[in-house]
C-alpha atoms as a PDB file:
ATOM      1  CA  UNK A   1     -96.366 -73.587  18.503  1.00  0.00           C
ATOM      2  CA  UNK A   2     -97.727 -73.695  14.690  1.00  0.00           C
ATOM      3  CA  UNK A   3     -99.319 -77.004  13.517  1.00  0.00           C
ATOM      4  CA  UNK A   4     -97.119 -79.694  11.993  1.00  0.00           C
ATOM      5  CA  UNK A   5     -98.470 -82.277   9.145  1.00  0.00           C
ATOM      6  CA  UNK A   6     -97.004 -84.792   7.492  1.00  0.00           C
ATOM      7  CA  UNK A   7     -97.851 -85.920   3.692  1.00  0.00           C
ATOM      8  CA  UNK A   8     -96.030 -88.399   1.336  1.00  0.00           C
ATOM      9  CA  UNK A   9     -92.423 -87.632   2.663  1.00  0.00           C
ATOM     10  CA  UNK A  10     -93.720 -83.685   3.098  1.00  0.00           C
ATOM     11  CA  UNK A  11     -93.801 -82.223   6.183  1.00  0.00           C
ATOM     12  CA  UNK A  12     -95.142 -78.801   6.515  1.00  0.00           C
ATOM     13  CA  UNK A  13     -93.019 -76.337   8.925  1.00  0.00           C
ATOM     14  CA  UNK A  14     -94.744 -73.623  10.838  1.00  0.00           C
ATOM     15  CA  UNK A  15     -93.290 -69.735   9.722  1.00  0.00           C
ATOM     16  CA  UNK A  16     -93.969 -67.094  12.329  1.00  0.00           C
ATOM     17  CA  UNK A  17     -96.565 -64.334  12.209  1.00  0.00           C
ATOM     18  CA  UNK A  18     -94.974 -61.553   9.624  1.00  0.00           C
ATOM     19  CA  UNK A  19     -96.997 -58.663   8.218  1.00  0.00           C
ATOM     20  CA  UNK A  20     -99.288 -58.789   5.332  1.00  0.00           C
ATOM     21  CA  UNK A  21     -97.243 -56.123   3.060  1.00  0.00           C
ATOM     22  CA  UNK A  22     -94.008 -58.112   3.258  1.00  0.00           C
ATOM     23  CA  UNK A  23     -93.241 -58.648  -0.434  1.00  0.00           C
ATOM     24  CA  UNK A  24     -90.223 -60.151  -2.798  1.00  0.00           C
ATOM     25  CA  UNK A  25     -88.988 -58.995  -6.016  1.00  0.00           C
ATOM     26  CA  UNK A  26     -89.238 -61.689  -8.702  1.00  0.00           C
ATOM     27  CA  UNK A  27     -88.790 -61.912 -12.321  1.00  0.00           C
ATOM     28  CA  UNK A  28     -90.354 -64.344 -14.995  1.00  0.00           C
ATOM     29  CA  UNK A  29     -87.777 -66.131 -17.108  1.00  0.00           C
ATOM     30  CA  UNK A  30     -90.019 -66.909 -19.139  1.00  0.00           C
ATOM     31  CA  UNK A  31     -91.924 -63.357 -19.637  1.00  0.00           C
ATOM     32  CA  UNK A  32     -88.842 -61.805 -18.742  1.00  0.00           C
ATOM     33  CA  UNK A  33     -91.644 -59.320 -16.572  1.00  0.00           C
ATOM     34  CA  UNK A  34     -90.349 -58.022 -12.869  1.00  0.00           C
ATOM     35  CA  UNK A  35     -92.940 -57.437 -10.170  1.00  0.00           C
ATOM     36  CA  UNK A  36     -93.365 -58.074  -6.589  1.00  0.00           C
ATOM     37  CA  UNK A  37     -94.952 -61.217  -4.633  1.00  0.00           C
ATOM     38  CA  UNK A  38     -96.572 -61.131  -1.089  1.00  0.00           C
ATOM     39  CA  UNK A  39     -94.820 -64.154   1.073  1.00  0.00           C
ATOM     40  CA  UNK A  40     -98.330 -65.758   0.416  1.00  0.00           C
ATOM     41  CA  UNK A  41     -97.354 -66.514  -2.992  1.00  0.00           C
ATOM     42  CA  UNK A  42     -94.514 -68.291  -3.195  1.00  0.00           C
ATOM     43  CA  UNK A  43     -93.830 -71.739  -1.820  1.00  0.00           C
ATOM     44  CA  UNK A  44     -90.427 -72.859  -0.644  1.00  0.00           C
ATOM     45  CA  UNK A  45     -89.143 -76.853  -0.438  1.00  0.00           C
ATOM     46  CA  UNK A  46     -86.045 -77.547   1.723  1.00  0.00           C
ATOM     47  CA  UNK A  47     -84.366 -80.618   0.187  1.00  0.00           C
ATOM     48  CA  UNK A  48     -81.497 -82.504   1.832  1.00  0.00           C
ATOM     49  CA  UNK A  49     -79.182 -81.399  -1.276  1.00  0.00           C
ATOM     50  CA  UNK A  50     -78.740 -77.599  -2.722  1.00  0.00           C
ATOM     51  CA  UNK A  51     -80.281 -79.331  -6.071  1.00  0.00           C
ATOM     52  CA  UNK A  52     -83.335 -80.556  -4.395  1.00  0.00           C
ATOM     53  CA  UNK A  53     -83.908 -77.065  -2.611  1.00  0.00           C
ATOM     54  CA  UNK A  54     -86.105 -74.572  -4.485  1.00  0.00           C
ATOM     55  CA  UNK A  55     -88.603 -71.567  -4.277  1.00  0.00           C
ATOM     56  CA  UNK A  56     -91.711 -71.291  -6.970  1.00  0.00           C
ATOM     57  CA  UNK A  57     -94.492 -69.341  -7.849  1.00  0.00           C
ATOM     58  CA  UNK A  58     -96.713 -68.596 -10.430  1.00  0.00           C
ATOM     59  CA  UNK A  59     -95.642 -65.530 -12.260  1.00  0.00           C
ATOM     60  CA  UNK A  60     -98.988 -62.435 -12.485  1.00  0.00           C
ATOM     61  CA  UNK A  61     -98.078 -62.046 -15.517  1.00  0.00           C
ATOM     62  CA  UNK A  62     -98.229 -65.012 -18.033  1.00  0.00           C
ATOM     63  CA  UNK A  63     -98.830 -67.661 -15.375  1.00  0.00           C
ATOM     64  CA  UNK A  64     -95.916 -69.478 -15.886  1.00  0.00           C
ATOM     65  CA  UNK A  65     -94.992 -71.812 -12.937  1.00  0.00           C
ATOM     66  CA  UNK A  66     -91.284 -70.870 -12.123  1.00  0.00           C
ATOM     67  CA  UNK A  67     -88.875 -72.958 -10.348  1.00  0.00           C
ATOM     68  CA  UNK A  68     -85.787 -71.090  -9.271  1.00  0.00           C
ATOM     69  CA  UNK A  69     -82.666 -72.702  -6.849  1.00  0.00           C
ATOM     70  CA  UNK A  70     -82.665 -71.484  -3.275  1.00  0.00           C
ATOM     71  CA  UNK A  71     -79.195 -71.260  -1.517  1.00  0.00           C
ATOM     72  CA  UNK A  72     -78.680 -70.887   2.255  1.00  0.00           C
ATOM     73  CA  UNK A  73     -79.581 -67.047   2.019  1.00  0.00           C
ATOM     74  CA  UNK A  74     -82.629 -67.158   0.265  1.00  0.00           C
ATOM     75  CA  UNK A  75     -83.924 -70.195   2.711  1.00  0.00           C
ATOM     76  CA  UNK A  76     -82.975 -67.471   5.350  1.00  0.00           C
ATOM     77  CA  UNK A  77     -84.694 -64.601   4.034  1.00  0.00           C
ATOM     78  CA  UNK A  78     -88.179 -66.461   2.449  1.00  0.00           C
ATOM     79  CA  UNK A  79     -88.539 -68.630   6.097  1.00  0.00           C
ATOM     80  CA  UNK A  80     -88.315 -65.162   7.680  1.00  0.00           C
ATOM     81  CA  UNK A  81     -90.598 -63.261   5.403  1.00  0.00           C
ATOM     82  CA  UNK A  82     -92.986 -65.984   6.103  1.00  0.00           C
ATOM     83  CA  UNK A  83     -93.128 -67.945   3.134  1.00  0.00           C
ATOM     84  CA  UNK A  84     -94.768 -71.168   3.464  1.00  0.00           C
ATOM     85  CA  UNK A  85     -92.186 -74.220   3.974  1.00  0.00           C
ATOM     86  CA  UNK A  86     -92.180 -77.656   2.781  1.00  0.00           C
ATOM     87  CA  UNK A  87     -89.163 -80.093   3.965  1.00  0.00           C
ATOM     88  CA  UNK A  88     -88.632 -82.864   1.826  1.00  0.00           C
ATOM     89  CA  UNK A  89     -87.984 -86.194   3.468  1.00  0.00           C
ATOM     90  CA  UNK A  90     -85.643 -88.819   1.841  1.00  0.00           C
ATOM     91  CA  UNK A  91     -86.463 -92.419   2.629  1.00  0.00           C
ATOM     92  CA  UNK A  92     -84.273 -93.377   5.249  1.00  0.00           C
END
């Protein structure tokens, strides 16, 4: 079982073992430039609202940190790509 941490309402969930060439399209709205990420480069935060779940990275291109919505089947296919997963814990 992967390793578990917990960090000012962040926990860290484990993503199964998934092989290195795995990549994503992306684009840059800000660049406008297309490409392809490895899982390794994008991060993904599971919020307890659609608005408060998200997927970033930092584009190649311009280095522009992009924030972009992540419904139910993006969560799917980025936890399954292995793409590192933060849940974000409301104060309850």
């Amino acid at each position: 079982m992967g390793k578990m941490s917990v960090i000012s309402g962040i926990s860290e969930v484990s993503t199964a073992v998934v092989p290195e060439s795995l990549r994503f399209k992306a684009a840059c709205p800000e660049c406008r430039e297309r490409f392809e990420l490895a899982a390794g480069e994008f991060r993904l935060a599971i919020g307890a609202s659609r608005r408060t779940t998200f997927y970033s990275f930092t584009c190649p291109a311009c280095d522009a940190s992009v924030r972009r919505p992540a419904g139910e089947r993006i969560v799917e296919l980025l936890t399954g790509g292995g793409v590192r997963t933060l849940r974000l814990h409301t104060g309850a």
